[in-house]
Protein backbone atom coordinates (compact mmCIF):
# COMPACT_ATOMS: atom_id res chain seq x y z
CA UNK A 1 127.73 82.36 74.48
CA UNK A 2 125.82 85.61 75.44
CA UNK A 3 126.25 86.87 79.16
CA UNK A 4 122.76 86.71 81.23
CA UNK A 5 120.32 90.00 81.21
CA UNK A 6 120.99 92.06 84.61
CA UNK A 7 118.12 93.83 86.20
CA UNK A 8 117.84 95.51 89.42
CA UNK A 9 114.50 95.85 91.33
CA UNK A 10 112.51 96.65 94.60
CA UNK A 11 110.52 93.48 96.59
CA UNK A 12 107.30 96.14 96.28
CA UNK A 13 106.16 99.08 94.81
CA UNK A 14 106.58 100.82 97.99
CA UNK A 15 109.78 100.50 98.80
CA UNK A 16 110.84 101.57 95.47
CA UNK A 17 108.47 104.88 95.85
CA UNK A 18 110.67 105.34 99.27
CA UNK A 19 113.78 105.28 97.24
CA UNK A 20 112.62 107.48 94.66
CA UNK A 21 111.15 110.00 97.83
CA UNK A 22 114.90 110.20 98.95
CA UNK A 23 115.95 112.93 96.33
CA UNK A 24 113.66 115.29 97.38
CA UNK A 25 114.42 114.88 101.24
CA UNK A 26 116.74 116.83 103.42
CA UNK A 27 119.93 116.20 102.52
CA UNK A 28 120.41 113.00 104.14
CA UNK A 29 118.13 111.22 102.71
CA UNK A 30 119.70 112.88 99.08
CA UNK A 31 122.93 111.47 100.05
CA UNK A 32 121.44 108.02 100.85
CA UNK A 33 119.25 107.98 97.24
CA UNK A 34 122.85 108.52 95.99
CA UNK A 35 124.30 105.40 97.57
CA UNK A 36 121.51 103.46 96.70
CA UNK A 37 121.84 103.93 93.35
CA UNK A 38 124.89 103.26 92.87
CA UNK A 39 124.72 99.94 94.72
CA UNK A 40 121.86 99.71 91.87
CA UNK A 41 124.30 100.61 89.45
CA UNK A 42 127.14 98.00 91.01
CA UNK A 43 124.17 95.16 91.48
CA UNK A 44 123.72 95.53 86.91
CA UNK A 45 127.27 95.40 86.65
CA UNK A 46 127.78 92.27 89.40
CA UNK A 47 124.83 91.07 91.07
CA UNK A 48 126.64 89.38 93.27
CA UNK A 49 129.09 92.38 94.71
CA UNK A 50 127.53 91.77 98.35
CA UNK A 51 128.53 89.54 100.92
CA UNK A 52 126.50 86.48 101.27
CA UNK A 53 124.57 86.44 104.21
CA UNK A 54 125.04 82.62 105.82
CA UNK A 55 121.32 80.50 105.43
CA UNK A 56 121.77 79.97 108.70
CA UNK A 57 121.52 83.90 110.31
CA UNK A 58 118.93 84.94 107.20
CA UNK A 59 116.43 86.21 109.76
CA UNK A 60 112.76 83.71 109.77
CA UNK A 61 110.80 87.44 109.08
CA UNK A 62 112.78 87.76 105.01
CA UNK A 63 111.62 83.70 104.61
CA UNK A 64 108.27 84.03 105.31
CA UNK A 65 108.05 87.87 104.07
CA UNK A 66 109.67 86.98 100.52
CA UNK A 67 110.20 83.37 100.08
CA UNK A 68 114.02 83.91 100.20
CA UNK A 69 116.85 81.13 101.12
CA UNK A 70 119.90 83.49 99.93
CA UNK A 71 120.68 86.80 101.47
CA UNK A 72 123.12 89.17 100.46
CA UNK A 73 124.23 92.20 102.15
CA UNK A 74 125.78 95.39 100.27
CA UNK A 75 127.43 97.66 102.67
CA UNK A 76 126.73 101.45 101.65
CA UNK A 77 128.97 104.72 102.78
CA UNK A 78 127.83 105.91 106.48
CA UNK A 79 127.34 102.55 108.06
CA UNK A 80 124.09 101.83 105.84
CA UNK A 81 122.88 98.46 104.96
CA UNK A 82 121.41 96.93 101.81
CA UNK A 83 119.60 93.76 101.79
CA UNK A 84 118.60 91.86 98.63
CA UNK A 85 117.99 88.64 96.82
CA UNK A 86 119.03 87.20 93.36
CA UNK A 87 116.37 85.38 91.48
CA UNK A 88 117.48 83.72 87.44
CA UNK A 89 117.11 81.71 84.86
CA UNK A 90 119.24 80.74 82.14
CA UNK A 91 118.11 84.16 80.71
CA UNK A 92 118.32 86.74 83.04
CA UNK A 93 119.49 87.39 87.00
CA UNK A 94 117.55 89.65 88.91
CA UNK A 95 119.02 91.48 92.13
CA UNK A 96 115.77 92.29 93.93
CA UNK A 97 116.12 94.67 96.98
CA UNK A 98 114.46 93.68 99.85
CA UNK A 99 115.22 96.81 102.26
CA UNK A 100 117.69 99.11 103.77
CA UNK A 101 118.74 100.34 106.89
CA UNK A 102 121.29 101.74 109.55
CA UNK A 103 123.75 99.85 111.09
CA UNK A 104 122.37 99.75 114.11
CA UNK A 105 119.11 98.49 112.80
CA UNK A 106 120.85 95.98 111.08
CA UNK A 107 122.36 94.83 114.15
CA UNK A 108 119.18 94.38 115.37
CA UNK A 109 117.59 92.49 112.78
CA UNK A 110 120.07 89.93 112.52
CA UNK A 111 120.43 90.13 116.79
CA UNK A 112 124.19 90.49 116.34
């Protein structure tokens, strides 16, 4: 039996123009276009790498936004945040990033 097609993509064009902005930013935002791809590169590899967000604390703004009833969260270097969805079939998974942010925003969003 063949293993499932992996594909990694962004919930808009937008956000995936932001990500590609990154490495030509100062160099913070260089660094952060770094992590970011390679939690792209760890989502082809093992989609689900994250932690599961509970159904219960996925915040009301992702279900409405995006349709979404799973959550996962990838932790990134510097106390950045990855948030994304996995969508399938029988053929192919697809890890689709929703957004990413500080820590601190995080916190926030999820009123931890």
């Amino acid at each position: 039996m063949n293993e499932k097609v992996k594909e990694v993509t962004f919930a808009n064009t937008g956000l995936k123009d932001s990500y590609e902005e990154l490495q030509f930013g100062k160099f913070e935002d260089k660094e952060l276009y770094k992590f970011l791809t390679r939690a792209k590169e760890d989502l082809l590899k093992d989609p689900l790498c994250g932690i599961r967000v509970p159904e219960r604390l996925i915040p009301n703004e992702y279900r409405q936004k995006y349709g979404i009833t799973a959550l996962w969260k990838y932790d990134l270097p510097n106390a950045w945040r990855l948030l994304y969805t996995i969508i399938g079939n029988e053929v192919k998974i697809v890890s689709v990033i929703l957004e990413w942010m500080t820590h601190k925003e995080y916190e926030r969003r999820f009123n931890y």
